[in-house]
C-alpha atoms as a PDB file:
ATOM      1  CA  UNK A   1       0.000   0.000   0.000  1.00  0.00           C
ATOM      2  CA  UNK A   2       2.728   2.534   1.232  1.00  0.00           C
ATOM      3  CA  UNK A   3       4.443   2.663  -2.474  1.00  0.00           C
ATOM      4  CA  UNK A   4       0.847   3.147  -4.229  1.00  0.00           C
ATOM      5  CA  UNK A   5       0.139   5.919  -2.179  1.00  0.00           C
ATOM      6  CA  UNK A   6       3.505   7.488  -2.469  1.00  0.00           C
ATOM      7  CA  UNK A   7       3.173   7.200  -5.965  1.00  0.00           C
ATOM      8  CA  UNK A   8       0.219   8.779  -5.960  1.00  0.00           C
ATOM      9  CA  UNK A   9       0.850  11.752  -3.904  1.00  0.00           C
ATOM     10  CA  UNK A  10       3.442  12.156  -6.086  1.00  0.00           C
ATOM     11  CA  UNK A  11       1.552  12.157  -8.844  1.00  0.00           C
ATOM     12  CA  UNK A  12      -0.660  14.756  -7.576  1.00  0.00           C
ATOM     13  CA  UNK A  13       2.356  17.409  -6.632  1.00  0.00           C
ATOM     14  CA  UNK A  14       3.936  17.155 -10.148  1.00  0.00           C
ATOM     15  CA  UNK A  15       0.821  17.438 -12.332  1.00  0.00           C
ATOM     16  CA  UNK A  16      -0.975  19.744 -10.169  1.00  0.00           C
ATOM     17  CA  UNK A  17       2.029  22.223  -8.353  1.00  0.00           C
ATOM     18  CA  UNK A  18       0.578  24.984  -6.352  1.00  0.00           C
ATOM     19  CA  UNK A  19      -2.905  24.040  -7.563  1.00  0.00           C
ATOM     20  CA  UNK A  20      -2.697  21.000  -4.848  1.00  0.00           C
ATOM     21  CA  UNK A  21      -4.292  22.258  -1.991  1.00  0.00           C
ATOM     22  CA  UNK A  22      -4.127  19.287   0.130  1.00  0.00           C
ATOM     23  CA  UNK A  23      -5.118  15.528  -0.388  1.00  0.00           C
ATOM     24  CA  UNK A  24      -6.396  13.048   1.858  1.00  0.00           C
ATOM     25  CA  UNK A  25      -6.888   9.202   2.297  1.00  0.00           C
ATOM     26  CA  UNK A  26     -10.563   7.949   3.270  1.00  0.00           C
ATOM     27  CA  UNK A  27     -12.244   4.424   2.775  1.00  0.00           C
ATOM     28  CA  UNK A  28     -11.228   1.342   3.967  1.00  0.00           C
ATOM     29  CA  UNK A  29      -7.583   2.569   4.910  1.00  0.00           C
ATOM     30  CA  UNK A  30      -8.510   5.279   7.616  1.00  0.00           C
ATOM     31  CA  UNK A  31     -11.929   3.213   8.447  1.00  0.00           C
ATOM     32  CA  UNK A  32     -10.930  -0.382   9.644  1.00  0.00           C
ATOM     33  CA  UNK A  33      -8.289  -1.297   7.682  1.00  0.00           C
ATOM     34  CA  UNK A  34      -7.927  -2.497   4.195  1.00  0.00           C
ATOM     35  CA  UNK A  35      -9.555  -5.821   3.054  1.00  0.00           C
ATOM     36  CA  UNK A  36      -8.146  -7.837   0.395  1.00  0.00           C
ATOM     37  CA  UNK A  37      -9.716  -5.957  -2.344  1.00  0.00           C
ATOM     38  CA  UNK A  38     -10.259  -2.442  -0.992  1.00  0.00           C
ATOM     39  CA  UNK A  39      -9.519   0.565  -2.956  1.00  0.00           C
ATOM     40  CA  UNK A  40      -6.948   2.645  -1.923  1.00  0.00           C
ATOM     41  CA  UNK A  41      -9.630   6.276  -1.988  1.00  0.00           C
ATOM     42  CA  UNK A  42      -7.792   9.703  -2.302  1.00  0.00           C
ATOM     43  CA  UNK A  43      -9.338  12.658  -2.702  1.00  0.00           C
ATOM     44  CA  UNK A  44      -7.228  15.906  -3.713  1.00  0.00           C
ATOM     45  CA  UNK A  45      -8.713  19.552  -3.860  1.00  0.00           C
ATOM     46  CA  UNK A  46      -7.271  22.122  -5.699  1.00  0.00           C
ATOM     47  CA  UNK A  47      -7.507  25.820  -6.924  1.00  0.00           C
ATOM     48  CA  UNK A  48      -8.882  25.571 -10.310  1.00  0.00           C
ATOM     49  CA  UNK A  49     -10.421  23.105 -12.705  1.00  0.00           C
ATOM     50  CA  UNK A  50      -7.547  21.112 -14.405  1.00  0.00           C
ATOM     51  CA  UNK A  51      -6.702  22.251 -18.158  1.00  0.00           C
ATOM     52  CA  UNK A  52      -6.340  19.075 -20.782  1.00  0.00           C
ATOM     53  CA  UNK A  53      -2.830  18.465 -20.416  1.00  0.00           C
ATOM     54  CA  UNK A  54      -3.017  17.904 -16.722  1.00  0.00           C
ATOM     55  CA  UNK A  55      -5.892  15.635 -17.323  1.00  0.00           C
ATOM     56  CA  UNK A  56      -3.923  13.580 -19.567  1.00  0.00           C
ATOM     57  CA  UNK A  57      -0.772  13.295 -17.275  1.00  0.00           C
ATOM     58  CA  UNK A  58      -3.140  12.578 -14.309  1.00  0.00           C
ATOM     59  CA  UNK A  59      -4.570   9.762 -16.158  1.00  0.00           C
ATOM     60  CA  UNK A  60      -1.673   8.301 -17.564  1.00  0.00           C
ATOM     61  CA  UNK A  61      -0.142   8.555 -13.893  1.00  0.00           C
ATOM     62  CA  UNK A  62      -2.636   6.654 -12.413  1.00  0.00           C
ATOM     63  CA  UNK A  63      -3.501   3.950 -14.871  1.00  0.00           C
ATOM     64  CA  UNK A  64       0.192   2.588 -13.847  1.00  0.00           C
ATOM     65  CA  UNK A  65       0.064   2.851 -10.463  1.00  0.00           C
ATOM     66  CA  UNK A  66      -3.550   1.517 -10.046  1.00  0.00           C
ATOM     67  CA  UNK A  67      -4.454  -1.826 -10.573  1.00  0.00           C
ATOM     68  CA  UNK A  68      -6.449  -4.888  -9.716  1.00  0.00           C
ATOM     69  CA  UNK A  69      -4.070  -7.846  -8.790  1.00  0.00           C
ATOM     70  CA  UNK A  70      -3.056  -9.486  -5.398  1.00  0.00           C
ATOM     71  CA  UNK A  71      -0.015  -7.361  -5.652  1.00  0.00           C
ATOM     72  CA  UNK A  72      -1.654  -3.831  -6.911  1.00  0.00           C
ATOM     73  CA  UNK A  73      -4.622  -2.836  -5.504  1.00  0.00           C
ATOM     74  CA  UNK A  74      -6.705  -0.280  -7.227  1.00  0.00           C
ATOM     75  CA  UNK A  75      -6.766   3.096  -6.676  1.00  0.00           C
ATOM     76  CA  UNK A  76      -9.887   6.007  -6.507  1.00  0.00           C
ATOM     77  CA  UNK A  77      -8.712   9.048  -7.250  1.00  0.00           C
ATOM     78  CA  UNK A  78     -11.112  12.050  -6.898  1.00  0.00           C
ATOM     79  CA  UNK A  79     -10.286  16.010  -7.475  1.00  0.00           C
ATOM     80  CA  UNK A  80     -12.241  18.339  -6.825  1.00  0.00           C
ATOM     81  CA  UNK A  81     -12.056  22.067  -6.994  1.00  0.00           C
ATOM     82  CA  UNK A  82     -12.971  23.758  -3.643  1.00  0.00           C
ATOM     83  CA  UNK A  83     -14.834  26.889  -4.972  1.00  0.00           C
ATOM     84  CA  UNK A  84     -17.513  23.837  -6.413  1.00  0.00           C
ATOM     85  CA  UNK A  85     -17.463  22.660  -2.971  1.00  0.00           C
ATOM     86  CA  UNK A  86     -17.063  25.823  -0.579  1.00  0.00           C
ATOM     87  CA  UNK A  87     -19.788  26.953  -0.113  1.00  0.00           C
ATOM     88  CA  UNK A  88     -21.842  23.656  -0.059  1.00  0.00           C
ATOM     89  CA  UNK A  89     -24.119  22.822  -2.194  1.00  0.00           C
ATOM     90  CA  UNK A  90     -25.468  20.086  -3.686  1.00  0.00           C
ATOM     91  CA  UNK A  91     -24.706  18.177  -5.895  1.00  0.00           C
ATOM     92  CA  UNK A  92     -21.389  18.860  -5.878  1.00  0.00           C
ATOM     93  CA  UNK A  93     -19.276  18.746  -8.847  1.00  0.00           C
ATOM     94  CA  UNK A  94     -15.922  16.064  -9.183  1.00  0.00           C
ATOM     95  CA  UNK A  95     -13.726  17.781 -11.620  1.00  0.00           C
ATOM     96  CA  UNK A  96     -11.642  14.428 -12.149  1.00  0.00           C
ATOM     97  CA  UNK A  97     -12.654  10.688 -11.237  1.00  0.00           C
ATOM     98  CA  UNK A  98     -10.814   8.048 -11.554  1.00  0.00           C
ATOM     99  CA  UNK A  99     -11.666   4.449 -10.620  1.00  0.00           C
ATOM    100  CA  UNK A 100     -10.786   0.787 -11.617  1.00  0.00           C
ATOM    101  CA  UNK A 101     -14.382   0.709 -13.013  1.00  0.00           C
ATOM    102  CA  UNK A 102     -13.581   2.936 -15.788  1.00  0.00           C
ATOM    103  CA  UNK A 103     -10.406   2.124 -16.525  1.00  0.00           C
ATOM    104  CA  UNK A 104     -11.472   0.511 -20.122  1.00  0.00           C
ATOM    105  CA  UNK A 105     -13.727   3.489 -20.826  1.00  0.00           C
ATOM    106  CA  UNK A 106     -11.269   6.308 -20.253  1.00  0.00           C
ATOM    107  CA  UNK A 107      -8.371   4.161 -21.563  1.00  0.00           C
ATOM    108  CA  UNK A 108     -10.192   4.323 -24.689  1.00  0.00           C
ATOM    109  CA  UNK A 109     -12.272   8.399 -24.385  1.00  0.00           C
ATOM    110  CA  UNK A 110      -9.352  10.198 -22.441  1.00  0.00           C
ATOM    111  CA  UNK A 111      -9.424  11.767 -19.321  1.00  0.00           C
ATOM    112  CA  UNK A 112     -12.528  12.635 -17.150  1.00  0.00           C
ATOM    113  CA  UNK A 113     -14.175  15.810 -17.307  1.00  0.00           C
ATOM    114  CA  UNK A 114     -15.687  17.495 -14.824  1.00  0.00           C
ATOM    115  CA  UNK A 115     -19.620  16.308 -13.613  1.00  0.00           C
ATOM    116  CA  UNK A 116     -22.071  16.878 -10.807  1.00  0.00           C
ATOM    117  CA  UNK A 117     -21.339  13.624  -9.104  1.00  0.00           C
ATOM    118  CA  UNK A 118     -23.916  13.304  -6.065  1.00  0.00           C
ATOM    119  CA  UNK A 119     -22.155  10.221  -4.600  1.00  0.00           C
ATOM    120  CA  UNK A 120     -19.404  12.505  -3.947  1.00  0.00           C
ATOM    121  CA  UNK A 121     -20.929  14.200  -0.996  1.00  0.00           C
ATOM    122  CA  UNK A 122     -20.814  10.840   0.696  1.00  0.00           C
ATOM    123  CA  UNK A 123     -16.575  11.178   0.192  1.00  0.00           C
ATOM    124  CA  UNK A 124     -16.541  14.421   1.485  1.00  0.00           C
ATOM    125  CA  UNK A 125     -18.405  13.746   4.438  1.00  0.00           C
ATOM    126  CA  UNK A 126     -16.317  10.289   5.221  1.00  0.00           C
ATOM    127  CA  UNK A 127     -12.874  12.765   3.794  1.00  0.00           C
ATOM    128  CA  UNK A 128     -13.710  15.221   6.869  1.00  0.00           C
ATOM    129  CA  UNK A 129     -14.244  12.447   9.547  1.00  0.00           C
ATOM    130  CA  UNK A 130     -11.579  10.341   8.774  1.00  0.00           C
ATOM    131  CA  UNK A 131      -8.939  13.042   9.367  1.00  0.00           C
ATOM    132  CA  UNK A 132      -6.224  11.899   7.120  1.00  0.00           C
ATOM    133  CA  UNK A 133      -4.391  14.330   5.453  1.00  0.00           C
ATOM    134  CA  UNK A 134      -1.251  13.551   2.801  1.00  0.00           C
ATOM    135  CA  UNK A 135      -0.427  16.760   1.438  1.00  0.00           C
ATOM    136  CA  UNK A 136      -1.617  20.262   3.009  1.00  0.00           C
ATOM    137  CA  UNK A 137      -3.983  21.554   5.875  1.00  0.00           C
ATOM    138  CA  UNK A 138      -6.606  18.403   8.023  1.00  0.00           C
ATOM    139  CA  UNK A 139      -9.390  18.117   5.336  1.00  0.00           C
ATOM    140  CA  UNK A 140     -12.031  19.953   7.665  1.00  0.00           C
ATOM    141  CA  UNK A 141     -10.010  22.981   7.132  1.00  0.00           C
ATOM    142  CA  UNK A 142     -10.602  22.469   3.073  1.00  0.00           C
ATOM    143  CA  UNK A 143     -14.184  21.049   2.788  1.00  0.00           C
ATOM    144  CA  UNK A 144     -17.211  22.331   4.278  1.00  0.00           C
ATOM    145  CA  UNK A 145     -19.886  20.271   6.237  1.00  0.00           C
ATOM    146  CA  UNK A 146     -21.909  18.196   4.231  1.00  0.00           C
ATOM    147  CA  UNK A 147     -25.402  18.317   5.634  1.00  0.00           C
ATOM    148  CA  UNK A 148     -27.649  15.343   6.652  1.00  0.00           C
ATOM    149  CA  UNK A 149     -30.032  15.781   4.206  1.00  0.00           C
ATOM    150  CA  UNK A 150     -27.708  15.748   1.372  1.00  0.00           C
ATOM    151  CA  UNK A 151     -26.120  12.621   2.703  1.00  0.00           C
ATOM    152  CA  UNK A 152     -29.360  11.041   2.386  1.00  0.00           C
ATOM    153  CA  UNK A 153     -29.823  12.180  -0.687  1.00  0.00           C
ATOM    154  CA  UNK A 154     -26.441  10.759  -2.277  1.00  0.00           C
ATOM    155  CA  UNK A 155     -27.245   7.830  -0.560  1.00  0.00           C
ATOM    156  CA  UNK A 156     -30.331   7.126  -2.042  1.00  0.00           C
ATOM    157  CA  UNK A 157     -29.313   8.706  -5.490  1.00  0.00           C
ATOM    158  CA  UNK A 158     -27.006   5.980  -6.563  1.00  0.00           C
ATOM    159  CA  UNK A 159     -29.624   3.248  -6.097  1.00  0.00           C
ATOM    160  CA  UNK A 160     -31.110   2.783  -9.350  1.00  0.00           C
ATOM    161  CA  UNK A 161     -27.614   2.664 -11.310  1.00  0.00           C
ATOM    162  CA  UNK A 162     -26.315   0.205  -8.198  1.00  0.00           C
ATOM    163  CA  UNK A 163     -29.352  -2.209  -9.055  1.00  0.00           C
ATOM    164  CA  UNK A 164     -28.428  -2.601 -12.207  1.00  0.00           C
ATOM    165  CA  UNK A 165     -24.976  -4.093 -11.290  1.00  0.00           C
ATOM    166  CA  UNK A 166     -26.212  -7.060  -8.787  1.00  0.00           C
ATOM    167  CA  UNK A 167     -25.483  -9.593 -11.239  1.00  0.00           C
ATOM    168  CA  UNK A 168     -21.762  -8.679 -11.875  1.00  0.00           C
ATOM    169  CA  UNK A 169     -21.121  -7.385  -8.522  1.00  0.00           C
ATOM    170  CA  UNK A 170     -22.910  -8.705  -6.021  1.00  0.00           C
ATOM    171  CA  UNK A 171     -21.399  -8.561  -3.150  1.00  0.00           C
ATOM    172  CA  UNK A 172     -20.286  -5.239  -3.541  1.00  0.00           C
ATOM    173  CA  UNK A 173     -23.989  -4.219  -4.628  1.00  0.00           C
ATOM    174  CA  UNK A 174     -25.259  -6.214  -1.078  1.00  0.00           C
ATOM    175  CA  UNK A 175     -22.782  -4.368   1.361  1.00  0.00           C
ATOM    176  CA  UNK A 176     -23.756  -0.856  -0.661  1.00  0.00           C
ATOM    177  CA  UNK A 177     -27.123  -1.384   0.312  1.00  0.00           C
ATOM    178  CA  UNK A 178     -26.683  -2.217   3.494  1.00  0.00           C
ATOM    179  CA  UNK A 179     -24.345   0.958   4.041  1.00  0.00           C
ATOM    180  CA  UNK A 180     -27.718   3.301   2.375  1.00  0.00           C
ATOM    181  CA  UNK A 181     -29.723   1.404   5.430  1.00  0.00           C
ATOM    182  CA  UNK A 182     -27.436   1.916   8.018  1.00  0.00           C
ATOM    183  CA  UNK A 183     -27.090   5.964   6.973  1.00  0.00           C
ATOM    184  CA  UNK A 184     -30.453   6.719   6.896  1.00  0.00           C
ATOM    185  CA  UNK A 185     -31.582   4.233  10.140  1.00  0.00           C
ATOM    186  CA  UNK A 186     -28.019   6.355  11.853  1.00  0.00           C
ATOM    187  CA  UNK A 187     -26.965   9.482  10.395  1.00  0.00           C
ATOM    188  CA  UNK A 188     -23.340   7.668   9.767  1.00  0.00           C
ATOM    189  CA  UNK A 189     -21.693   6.345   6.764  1.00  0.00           C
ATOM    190  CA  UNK A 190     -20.083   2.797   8.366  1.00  0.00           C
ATOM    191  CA  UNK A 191     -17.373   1.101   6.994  1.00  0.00           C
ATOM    192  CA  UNK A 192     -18.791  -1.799   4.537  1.00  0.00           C
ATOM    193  CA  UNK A 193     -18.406  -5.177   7.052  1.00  0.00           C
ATOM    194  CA  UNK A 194     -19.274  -2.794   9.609  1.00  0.00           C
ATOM    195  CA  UNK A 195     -22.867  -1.270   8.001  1.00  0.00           C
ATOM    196  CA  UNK A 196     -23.456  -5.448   6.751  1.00  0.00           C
ATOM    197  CA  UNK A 197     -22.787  -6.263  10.851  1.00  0.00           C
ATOM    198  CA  UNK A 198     -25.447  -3.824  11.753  1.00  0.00           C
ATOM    199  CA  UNK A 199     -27.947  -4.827   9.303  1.00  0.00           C
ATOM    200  CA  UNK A 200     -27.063  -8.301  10.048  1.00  0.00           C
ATOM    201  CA  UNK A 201     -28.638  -7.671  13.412  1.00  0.00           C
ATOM    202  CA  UNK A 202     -31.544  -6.121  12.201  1.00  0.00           C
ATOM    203  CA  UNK A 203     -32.638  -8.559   9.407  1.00  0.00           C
ATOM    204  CA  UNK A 204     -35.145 -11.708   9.622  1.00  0.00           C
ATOM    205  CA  UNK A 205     -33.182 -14.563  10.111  1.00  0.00           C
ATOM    206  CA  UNK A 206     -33.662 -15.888   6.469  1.00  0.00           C
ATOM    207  CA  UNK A 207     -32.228 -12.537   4.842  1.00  0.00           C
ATOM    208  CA  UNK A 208     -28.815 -12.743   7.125  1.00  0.00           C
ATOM    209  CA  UNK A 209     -26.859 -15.719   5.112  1.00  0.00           C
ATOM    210  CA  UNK A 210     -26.437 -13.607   2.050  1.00  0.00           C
ATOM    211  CA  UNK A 211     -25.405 -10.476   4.143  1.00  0.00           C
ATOM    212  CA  UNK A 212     -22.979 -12.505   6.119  1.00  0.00           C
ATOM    213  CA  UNK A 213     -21.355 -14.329   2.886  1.00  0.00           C
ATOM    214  CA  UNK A 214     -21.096 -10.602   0.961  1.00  0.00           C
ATOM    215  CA  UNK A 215     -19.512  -9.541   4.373  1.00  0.00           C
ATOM    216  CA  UNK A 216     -17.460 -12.658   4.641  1.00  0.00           C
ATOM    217  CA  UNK A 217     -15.802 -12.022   0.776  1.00  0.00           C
ATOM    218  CA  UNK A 218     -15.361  -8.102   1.768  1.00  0.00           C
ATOM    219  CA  UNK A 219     -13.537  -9.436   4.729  1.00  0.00           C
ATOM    220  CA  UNK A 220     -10.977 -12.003   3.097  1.00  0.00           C
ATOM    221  CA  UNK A 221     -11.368 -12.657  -0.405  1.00  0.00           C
ATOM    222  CA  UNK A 222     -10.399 -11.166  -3.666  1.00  0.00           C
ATOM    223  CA  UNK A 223     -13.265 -10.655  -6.636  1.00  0.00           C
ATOM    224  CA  UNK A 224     -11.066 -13.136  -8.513  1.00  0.00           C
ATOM    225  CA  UNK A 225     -12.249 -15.917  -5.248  1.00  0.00           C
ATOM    226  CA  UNK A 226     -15.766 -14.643  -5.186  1.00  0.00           C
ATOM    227  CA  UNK A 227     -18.077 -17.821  -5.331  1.00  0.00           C
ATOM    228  CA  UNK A 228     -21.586 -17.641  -4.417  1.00  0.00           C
ATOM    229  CA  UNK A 229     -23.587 -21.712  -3.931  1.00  0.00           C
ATOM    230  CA  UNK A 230     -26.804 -22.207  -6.003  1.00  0.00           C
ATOM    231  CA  UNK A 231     -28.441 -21.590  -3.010  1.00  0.00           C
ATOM    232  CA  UNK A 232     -27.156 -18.140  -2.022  1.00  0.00           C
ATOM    233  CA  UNK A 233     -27.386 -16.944  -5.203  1.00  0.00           C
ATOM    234  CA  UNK A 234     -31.112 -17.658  -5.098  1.00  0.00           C
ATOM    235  CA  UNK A 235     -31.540 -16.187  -1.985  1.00  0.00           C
ATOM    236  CA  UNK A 236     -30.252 -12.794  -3.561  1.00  0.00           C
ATOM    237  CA  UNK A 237     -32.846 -11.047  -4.795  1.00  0.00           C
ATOM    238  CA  UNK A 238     -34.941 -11.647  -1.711  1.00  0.00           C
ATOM    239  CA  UNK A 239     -32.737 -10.357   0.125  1.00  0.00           C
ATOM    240  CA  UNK A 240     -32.565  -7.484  -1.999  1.00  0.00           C
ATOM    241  CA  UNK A 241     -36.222  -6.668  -2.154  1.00  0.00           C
ATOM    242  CA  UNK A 242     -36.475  -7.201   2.095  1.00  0.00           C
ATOM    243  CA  UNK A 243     -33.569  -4.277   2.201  1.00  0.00           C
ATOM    244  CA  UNK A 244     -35.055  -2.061  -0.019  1.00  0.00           C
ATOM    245  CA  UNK A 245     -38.031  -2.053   2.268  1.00  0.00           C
ATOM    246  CA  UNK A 246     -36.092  -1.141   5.040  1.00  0.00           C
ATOM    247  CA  UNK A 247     -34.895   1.967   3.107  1.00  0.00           C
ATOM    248  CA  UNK A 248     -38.501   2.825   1.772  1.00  0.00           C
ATOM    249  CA  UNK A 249     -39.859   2.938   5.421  1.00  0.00           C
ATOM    250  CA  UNK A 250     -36.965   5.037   6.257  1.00  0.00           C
ATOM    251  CA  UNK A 251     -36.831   7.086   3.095  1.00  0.00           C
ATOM    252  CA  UNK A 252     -39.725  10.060   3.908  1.00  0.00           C
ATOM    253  CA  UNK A 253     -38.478  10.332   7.286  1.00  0.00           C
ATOM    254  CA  UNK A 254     -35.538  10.551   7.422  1.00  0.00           C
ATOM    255  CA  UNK A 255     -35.663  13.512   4.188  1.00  0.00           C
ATOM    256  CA  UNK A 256     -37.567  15.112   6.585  1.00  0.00           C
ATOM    257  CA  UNK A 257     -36.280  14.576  10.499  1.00  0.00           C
ATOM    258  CA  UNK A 258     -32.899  16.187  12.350  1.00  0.00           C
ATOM    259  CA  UNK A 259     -30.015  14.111  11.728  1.00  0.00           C
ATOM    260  CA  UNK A 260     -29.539  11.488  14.414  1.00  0.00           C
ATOM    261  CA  UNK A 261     -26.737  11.438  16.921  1.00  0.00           C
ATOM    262  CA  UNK A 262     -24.596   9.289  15.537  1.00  0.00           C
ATOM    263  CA  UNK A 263     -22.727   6.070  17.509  1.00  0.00           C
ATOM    264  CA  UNK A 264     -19.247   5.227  16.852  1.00  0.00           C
ATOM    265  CA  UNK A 265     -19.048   2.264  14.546  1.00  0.00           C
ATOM    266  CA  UNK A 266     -17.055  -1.126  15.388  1.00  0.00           C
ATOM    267  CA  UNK A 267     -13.477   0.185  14.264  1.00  0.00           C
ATOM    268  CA  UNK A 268     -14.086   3.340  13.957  1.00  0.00           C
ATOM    269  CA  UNK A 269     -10.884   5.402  13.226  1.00  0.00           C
ATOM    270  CA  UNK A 270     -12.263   9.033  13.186  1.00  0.00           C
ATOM    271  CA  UNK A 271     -15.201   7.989  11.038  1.00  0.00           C
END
């Protein structure tokens, strides 16, 4: 992990200079530590919107350090400028994004451009808790509150898209939905084992197995190892459907009610 993530900080000082106003680590790595195929998540903010030829050399700097092997793990990289995201508002704009997800797509477009990306008020809010900065100033000084309502709102934004990827990513798709239950139920976005343990609890006892197996894979198994039994897999979509119940009943109220006070999470490391 340490020489992917010197890499990339070093990535972001040469292409971006003075325009680097500080970068952070969130996810998995400042959460509860990373699982076998976590992301590495890095978020930089800078003064202005990158020009072209910065977009190129960012991309072309991170498709080699990024990866998706036992030996490279894959890297999120996320810029954003901080006059689209101070003062607040929503949704808030990612002027690059990179992911493993799109690595055939912008291998073969070019470099991101920038988009309102509503999920990203979710990395913001998890950037400012988790309180790990690379380069500059603690990431509360850079990034302004994110309020509850608009963490609901990414939460729940994403859902339709997410659906659509159960097949090919199910256990990802599983813990993602249990993480949109646990926000809106506590006001707190929970690491992904963490968010499945919760819901775990709170589930009929039929609708835990595939929870605990999605949880189980986070927890020590590549996507390479992923194997779900004939039975599992047929328990999936029930599953599904008994979650996305839980986040209807919730979905009114909690649009409309105070945030919650939150309780720390089971490894909680600032988030």
């Amino acid at each position: 992990m340490t020489g992917q993530l010197d890499r990339t900080v070093g990535l972001l000082q040469d292409v971006l200079g003075p325009d680097l106003l500080g970068s952070c680590l969130h996810g998995s790595a400042v959460l509860g530590g990373l699982k076998p195929a976590s992301d590495l998540d890095v978020l930089a903010v800078t003064r202005r919107s990158l020009d072209e030829h910065r977009r190129r050399a960012l991309l072309a700097g991170v498709l080699e350090i990024s990866g998706l092997t036992a030996q490279v793990r894959p890297v999120e990289l996320t810029v954003v400028v901080q006059s689209e995201i101070r003062p607040w508002r929503y949704p808030p704009t990612a002027d690059f994004l990179y992911g493993e997800w799109l690595r055939g797509e912008l291998s073969a477009s070019g470099p991101p451009h920038p988009a309102p990306l509503p999920d990203l008020a979710l990395v913001l809010d998890a950037a400012r808790a988790g309180d790990h900065p690379l380069t500059g100033p603690p990431p509360a000084r850079l990034i302004d509150p994110v309020p509850h309502a608009d963490l609901v709102r990414a939460s729940l934004a994403g859902l339709p898209e997410l659906l659509g990827d159960l097949a090919e990513d199910t256990r990802n798709v599983l813990l993602t939905l249990a993480r949109v239950w646990t926000t809106l139920a506590t006001g707190e976005i929970r690491p992904k084992d963490a968010a499945a343990d919760w819901a775990v609890a709170r589930l009929p006892a039929e609708h835990r197995p595939v929870l605990e197996h999605a949880r189980d894979l986070y927890r020590g198994s590549h996507y390479a190892d992923e194997r779900w039994s004939e039975e599992l897999a047929a328990r999936v979509r029930p599953h599904v459907d008994e979650v996305l119940a839980r986040i209807d009943l919730l979905r009114g109220e909690a649009e409309d009610a105070p945030p919650p006070t939150p309780r720390p999470p089971l490894g909680r490391r600032g988030e």
